[in-house]
N, C-alpha and C. Protein backbone atom coordinates (compact mmCIF):
# COMPACT_ATOMS: atom_id res chain seq x y z
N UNK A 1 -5.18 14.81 8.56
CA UNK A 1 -6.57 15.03 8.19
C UNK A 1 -7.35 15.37 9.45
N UNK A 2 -7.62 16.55 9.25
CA UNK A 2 -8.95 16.88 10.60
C UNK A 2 -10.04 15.92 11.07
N UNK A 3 -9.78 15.73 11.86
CA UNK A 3 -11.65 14.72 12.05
C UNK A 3 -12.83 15.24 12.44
N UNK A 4 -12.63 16.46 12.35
CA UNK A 4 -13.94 17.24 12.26
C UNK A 4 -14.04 17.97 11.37
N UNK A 5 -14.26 17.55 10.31
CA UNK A 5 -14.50 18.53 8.85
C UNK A 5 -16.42 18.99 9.44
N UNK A 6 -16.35 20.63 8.67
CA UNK A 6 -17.77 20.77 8.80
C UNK A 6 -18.03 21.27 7.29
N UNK A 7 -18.98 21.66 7.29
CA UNK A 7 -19.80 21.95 5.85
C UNK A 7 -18.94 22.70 5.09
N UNK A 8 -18.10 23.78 5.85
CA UNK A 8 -17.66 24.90 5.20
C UNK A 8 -16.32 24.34 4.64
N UNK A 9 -15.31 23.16 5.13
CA UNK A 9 -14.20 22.57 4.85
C UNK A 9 -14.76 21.70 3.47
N UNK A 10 -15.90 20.89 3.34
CA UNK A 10 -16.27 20.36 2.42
C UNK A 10 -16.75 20.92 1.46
N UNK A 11 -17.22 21.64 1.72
CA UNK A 11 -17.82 22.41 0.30
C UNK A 11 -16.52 23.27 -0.44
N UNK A 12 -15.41 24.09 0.18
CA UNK A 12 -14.40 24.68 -0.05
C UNK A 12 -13.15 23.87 -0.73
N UNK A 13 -13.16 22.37 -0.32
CA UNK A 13 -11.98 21.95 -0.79
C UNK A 13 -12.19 20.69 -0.91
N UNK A 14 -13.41 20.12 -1.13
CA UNK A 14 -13.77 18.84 -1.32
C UNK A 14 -14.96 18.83 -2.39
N UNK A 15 -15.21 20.25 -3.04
CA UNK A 15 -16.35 20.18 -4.23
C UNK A 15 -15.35 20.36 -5.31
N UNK A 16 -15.66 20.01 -6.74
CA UNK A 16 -14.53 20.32 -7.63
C UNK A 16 -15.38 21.07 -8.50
N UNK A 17 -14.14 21.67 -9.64
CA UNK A 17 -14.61 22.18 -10.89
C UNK A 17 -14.17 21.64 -11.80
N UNK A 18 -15.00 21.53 -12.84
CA UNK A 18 -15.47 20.80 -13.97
C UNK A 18 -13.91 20.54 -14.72
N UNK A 19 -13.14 21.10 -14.57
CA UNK A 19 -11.56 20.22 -15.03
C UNK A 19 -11.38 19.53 -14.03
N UNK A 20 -11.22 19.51 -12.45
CA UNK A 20 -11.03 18.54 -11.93
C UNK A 20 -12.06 17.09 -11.91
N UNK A 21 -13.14 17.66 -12.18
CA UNK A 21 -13.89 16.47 -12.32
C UNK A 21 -13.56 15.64 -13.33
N UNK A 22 -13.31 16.16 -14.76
CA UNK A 22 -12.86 15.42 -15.79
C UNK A 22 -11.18 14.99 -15.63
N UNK A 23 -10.65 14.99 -14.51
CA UNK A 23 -9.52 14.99 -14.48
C UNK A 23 -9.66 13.14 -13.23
N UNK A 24 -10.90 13.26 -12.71
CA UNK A 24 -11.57 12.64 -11.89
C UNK A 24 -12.42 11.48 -12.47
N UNK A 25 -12.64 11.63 -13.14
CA UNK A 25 -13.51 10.94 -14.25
C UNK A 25 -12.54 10.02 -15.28
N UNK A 26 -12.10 10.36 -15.31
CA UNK A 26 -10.64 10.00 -16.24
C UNK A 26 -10.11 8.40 -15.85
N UNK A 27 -10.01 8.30 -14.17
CA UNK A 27 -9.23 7.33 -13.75
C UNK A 27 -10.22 6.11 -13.85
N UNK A 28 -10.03 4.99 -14.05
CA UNK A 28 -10.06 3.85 -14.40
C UNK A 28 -10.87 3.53 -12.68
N UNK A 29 -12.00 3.00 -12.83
CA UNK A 29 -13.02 1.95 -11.62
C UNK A 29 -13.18 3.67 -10.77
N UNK A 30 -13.93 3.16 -9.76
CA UNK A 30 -15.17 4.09 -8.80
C UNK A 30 -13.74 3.99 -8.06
N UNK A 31 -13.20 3.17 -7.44
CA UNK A 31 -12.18 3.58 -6.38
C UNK A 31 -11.23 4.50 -6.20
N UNK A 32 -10.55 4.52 -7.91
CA UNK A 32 -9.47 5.40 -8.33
C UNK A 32 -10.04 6.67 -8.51
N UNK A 33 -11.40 6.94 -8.62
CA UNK A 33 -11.71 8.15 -8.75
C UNK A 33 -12.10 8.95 -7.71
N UNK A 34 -12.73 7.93 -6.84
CA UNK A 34 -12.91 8.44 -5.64
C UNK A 34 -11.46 8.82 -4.47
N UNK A 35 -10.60 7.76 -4.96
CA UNK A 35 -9.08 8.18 -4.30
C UNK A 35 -8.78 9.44 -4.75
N UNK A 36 -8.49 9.78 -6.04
CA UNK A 36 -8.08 10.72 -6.58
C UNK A 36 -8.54 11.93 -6.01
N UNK A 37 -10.16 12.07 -6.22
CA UNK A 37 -10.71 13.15 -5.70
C UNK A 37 -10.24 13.74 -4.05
N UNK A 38 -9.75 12.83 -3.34
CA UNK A 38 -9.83 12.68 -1.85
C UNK A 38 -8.55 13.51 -1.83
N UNK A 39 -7.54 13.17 -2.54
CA UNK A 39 -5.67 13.81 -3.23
C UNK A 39 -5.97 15.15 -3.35
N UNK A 40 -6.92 15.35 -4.67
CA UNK A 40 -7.23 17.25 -4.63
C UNK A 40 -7.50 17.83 -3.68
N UNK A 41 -8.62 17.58 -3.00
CA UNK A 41 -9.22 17.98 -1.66
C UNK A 41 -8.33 17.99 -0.94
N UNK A 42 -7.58 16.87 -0.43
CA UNK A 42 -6.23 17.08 0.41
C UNK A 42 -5.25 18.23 0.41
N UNK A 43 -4.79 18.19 -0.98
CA UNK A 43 -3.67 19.14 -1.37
C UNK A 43 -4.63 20.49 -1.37
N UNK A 44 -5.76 20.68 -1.39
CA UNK A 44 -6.67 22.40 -1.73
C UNK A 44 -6.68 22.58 0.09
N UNK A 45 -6.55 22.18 0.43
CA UNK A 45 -7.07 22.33 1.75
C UNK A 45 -5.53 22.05 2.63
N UNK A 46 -4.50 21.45 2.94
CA UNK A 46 -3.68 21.77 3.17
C UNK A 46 -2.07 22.50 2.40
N UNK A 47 -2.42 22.19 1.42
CA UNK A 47 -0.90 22.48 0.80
C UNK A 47 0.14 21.57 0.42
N UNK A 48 -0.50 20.33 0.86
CA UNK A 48 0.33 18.92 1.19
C UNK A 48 -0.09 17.89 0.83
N UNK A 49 0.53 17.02 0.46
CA UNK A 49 0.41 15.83 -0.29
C UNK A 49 -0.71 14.75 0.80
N UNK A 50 -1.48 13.76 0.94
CA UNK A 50 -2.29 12.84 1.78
C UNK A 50 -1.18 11.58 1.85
N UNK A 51 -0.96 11.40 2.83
CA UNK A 51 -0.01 10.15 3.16
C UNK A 51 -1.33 9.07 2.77
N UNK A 52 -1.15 8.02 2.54
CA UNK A 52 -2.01 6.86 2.64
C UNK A 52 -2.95 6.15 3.51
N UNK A 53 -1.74 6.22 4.36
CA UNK A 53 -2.22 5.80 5.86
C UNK A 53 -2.96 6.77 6.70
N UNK A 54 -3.60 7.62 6.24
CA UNK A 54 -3.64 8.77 6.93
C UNK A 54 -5.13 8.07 7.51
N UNK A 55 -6.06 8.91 8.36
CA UNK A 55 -7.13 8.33 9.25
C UNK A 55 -8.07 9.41 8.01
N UNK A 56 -9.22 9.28 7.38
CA UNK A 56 -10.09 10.04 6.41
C UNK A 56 -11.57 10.30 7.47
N UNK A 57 -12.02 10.87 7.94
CA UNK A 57 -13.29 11.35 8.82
C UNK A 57 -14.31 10.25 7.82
N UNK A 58 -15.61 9.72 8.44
CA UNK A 58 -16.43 8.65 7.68
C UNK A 58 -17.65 10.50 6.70
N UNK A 59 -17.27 11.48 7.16
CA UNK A 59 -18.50 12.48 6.35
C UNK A 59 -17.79 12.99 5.27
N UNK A 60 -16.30 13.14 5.24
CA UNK A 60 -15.56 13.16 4.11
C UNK A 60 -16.20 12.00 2.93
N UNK A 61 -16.36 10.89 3.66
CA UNK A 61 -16.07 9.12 2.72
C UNK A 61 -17.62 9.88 1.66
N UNK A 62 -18.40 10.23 2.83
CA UNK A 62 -19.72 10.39 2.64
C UNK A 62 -20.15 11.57 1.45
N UNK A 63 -19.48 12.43 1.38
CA UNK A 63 -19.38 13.69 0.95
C UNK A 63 -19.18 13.23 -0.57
N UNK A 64 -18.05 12.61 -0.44
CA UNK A 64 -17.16 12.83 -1.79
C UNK A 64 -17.94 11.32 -2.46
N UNK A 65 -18.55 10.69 -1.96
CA UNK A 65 -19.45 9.36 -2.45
C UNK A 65 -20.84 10.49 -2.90
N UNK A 66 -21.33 11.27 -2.54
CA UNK A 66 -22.57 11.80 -2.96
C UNK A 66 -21.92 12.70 -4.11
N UNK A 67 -21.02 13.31 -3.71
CA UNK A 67 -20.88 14.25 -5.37
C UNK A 67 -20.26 13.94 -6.77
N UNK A 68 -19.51 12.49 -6.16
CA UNK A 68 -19.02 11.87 -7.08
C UNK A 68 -19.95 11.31 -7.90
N UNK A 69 -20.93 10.64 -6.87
CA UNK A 69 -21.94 9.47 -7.58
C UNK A 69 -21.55 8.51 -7.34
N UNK A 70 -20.89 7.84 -6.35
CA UNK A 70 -19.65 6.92 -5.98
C UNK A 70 -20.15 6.05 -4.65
N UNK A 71 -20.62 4.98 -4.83
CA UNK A 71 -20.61 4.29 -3.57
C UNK A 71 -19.42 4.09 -2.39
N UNK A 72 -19.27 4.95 -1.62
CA UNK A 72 -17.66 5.02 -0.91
C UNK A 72 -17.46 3.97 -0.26
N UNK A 73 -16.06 3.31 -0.72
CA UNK A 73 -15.69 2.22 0.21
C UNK A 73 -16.01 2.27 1.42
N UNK A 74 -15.49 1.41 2.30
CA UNK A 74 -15.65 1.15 3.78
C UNK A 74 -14.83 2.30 4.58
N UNK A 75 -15.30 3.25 5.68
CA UNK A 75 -14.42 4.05 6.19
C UNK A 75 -13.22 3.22 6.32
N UNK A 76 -12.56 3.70 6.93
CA UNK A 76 -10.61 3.40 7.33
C UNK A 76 -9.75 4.11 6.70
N UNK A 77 -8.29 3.50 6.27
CA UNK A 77 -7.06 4.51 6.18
C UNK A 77 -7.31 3.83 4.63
N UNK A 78 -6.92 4.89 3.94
CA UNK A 78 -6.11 4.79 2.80
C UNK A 78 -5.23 3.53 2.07
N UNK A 79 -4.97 3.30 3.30
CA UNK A 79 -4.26 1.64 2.68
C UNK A 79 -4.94 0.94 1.90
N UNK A 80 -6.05 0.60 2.34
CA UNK A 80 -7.10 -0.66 1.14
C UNK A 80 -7.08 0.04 0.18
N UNK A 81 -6.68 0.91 -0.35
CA UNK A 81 -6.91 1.48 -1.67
C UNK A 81 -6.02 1.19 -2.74
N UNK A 82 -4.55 1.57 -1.72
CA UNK A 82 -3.40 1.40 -2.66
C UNK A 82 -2.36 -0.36 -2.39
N UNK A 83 -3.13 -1.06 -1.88
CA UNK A 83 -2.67 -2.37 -1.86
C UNK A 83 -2.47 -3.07 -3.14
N UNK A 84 -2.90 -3.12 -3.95
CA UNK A 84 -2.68 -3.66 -4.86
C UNK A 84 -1.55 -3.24 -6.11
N UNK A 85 -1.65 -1.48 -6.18
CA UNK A 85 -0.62 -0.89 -6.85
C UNK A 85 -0.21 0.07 -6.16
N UNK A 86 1.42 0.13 -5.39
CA UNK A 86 1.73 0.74 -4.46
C UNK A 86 2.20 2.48 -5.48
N UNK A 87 2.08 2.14 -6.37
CA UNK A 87 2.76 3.31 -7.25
C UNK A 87 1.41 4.37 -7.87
N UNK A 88 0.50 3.31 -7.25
CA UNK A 88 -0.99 4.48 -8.02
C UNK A 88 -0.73 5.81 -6.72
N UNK A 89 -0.30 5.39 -5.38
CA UNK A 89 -0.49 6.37 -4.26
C UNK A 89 0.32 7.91 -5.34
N UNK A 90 1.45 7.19 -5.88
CA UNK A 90 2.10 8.17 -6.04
C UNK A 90 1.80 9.00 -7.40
N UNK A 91 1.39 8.33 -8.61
CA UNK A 91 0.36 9.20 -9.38
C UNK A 91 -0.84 9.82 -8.83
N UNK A 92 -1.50 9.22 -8.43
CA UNK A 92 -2.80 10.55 -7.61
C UNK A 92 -2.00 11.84 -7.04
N UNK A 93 -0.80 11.12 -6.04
CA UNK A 93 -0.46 12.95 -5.35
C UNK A 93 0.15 13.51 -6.88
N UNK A 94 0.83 12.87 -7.57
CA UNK A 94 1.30 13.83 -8.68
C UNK A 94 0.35 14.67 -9.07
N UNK A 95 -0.65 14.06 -9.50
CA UNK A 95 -2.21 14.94 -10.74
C UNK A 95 -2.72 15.40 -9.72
N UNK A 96 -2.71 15.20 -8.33
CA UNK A 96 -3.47 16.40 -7.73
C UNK A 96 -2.72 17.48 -7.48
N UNK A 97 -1.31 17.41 -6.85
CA UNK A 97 -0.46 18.78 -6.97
C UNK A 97 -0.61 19.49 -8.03
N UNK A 98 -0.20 18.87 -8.85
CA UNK A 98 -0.61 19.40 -10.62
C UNK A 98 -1.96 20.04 -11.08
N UNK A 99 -2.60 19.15 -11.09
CA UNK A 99 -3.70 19.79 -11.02
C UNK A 99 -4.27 21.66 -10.52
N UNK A 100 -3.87 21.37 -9.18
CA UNK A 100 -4.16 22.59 -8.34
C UNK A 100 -2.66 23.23 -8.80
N UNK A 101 -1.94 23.75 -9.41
CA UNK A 101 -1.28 24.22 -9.55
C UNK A 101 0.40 24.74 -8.87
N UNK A 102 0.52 23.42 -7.86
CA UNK A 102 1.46 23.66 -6.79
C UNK A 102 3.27 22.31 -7.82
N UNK A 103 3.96 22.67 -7.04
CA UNK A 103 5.06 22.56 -7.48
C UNK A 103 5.89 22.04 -6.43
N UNK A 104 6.60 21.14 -6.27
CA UNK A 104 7.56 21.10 -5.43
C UNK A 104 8.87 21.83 -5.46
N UNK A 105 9.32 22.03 -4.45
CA UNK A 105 10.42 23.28 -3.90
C UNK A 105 11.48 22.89 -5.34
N UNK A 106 11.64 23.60 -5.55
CA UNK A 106 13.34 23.96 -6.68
C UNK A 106 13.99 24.31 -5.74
N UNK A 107 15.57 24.12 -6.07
CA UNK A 107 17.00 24.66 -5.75
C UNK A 107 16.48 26.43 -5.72
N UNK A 108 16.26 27.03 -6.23
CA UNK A 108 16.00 28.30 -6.49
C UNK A 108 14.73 28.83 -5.89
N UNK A 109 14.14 28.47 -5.27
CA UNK A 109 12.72 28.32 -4.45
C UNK A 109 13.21 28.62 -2.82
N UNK A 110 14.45 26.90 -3.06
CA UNK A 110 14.50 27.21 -1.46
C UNK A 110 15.39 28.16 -1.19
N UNK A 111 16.65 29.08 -2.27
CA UNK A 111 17.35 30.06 -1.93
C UNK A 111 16.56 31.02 -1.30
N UNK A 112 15.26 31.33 -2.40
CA UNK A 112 14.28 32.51 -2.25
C UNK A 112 13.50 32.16 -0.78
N UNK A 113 13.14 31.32 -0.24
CA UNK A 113 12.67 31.14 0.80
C UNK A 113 13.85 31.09 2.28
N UNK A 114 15.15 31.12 1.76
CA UNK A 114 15.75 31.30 2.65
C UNK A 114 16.32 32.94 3.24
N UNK A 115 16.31 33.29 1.75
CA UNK A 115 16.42 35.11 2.19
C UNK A 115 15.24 35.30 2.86
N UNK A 116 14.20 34.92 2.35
CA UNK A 116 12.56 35.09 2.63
C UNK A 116 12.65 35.10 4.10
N UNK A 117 13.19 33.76 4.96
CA UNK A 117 13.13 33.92 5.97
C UNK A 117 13.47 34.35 6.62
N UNK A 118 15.16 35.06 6.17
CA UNK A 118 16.44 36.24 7.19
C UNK A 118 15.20 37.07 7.59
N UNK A 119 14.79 37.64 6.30
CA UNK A 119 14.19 38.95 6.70
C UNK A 119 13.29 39.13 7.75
N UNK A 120 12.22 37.79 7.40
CA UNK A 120 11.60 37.77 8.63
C UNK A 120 12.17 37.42 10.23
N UNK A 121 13.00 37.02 10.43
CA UNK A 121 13.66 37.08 11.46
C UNK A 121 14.51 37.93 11.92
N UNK A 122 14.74 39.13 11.28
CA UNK A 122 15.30 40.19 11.56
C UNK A 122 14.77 41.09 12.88
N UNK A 123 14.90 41.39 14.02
CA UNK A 123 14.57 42.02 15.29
C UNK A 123 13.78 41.21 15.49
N UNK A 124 13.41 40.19 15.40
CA UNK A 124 12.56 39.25 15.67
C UNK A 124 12.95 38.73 17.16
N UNK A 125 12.17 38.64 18.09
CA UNK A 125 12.51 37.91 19.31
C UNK A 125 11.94 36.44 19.53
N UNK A 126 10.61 36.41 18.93
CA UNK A 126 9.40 35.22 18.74
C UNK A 126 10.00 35.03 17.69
N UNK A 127 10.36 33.53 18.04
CA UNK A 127 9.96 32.46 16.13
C UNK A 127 9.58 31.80 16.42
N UNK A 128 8.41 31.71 17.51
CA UNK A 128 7.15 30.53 17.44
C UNK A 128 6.54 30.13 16.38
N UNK A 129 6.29 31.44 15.58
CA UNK A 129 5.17 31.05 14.47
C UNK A 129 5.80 30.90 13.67
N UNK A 130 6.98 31.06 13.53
CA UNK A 130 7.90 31.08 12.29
C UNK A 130 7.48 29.74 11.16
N UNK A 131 7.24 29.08 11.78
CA UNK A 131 6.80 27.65 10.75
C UNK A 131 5.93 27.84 10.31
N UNK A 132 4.89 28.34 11.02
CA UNK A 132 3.22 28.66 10.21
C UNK A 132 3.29 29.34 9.46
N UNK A 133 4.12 30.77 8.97
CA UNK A 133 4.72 31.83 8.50
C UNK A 133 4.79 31.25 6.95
N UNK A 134 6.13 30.10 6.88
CA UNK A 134 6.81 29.36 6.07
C UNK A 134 5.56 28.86 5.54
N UNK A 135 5.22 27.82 5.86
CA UNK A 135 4.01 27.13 5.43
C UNK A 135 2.69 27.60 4.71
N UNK A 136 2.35 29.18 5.47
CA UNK A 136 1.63 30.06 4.53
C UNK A 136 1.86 30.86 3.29
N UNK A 137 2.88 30.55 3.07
CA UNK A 137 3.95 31.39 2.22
C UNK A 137 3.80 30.55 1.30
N UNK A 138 4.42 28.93 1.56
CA UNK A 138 4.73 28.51 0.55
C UNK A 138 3.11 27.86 0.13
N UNK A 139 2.31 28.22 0.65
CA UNK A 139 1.21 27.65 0.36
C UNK A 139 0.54 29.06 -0.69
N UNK A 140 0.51 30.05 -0.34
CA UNK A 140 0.36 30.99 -1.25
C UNK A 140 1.35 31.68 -2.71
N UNK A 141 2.11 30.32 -2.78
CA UNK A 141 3.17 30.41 -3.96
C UNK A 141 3.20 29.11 -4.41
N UNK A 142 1.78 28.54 -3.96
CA UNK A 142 1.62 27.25 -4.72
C UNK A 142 2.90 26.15 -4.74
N UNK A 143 3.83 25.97 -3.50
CA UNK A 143 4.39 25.56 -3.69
C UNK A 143 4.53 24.34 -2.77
N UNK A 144 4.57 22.80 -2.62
CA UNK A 144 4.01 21.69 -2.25
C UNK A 144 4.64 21.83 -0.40
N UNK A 145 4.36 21.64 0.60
CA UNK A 145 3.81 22.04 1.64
C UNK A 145 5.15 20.42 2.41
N UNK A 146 6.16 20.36 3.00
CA UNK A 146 6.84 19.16 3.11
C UNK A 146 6.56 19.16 4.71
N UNK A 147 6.71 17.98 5.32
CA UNK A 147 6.60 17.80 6.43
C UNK A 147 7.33 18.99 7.75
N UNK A 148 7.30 19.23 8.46
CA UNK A 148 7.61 20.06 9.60
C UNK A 148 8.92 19.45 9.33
N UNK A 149 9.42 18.09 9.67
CA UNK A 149 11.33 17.61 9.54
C UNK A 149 11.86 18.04 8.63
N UNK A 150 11.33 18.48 7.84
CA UNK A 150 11.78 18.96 5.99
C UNK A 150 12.00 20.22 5.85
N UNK A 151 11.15 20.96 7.21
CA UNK A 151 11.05 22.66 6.81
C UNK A 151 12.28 23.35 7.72
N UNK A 152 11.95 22.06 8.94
CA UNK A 152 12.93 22.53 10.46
C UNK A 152 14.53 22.99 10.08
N UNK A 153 14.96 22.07 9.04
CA UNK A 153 16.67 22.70 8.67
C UNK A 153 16.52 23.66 8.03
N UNK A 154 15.88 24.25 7.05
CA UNK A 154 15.50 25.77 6.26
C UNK A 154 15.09 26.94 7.58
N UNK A 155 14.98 26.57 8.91
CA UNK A 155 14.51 27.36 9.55
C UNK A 155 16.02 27.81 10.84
N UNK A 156 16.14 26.19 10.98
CA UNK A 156 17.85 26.00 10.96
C UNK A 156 18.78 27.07 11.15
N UNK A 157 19.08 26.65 9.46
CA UNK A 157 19.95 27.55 8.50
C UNK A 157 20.06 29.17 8.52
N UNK A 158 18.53 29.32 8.65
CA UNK A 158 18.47 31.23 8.71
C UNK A 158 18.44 31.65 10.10
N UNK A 159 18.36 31.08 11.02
CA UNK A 159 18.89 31.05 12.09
C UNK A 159 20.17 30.56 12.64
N UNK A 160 20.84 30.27 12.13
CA UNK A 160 22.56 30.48 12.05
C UNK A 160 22.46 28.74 12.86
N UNK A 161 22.13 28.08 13.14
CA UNK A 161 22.17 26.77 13.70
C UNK A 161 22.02 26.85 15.03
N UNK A 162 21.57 28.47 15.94
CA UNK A 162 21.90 28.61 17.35
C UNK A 162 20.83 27.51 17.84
N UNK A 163 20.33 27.77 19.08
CA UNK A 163 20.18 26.89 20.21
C UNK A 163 18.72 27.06 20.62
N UNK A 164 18.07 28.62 20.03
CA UNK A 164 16.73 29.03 19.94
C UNK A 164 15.98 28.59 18.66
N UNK A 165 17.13 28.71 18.12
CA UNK A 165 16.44 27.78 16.62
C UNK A 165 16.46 26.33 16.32
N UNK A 166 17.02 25.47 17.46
CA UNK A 166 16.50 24.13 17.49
C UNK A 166 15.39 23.68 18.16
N UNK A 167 14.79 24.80 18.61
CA UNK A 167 13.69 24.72 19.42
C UNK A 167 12.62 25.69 18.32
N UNK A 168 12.47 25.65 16.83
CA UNK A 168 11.61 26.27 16.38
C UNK A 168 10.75 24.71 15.95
């Protein structure tokens, strides 16, 4: 999570539309809804699921308490939220992936993303960006965004396992 969100990050991926709101509205007490909302925004704005623990900026807390209508808990991490039911963390990321229309990788996803990547590495001398590449890709195919350790063997692989590609 950025800790400098400005107006233009909040208004873009932290305002909802009227299915997510009712999708928002839905969950049971001010906390769960305000968690929830925090999940969409997360996933619209990176591609990726919100770890729990993650650090939330206090103008985010602030933001999403004024449009909700929501008195926002106390800044901090994510944890006080999901202490009590460790399995709600994992329904919110579900309905917010869902929601926004993203999917986690299929068997058949990551084939397609692995030709995806030969090609791009073809006369290629730079695969600096090669990850950002991946990540924009699968973010523009709506498809759920996995940690850098998760992407690094798919990047690996189409790079034959050499010695430049353990350094992507």
């Amino acid at each position: 999570m950025p800790r400098d969100l400005g107006e233009f990050e909040l208004a873009t991926f932290f305002t909802f539309s009227s299915k997510e709101r009712a999708l928002i509205n839905a969950r049971r007490g001010p906390l769960y809804r305000f968690a929830l909302a925090l999940h969409i925004g997360f996933v619209r704005m990176t591609g990726a699921t919100l770890d729990a623990y993650q650090y939330v900026p206090q103008i985010l807390w602030s933001h999403l308490g004024k449009h909700l209508g929501i008195e926002p808990p106390d800044p901090g991490t994510l944890r006080t939220l999901y202490e009590i039911r460790e399995r709600t963390l994992f329904d919110h990321q579900v309905i917010a992936y869902q929601a926004l229309g993203f999917v986690p990788m299929a068997e058949h996803q990551r084939r397609y993303v692995v030709r995806w990547l030969k090609e791009r590495l073809a006369g290629r001398p730079n695969r600096a960006d090669l990850m950002q590449e991946l990540k924009r890709w699968l973010y523009e195919h709506r498809i759920l965004i996995q940690q850098d350790r998760a992407l690094t063997p798919l990047l690996v692989q189409v790079a034959g396992g050499d010695q430049s590609a353990r350094n992507l």
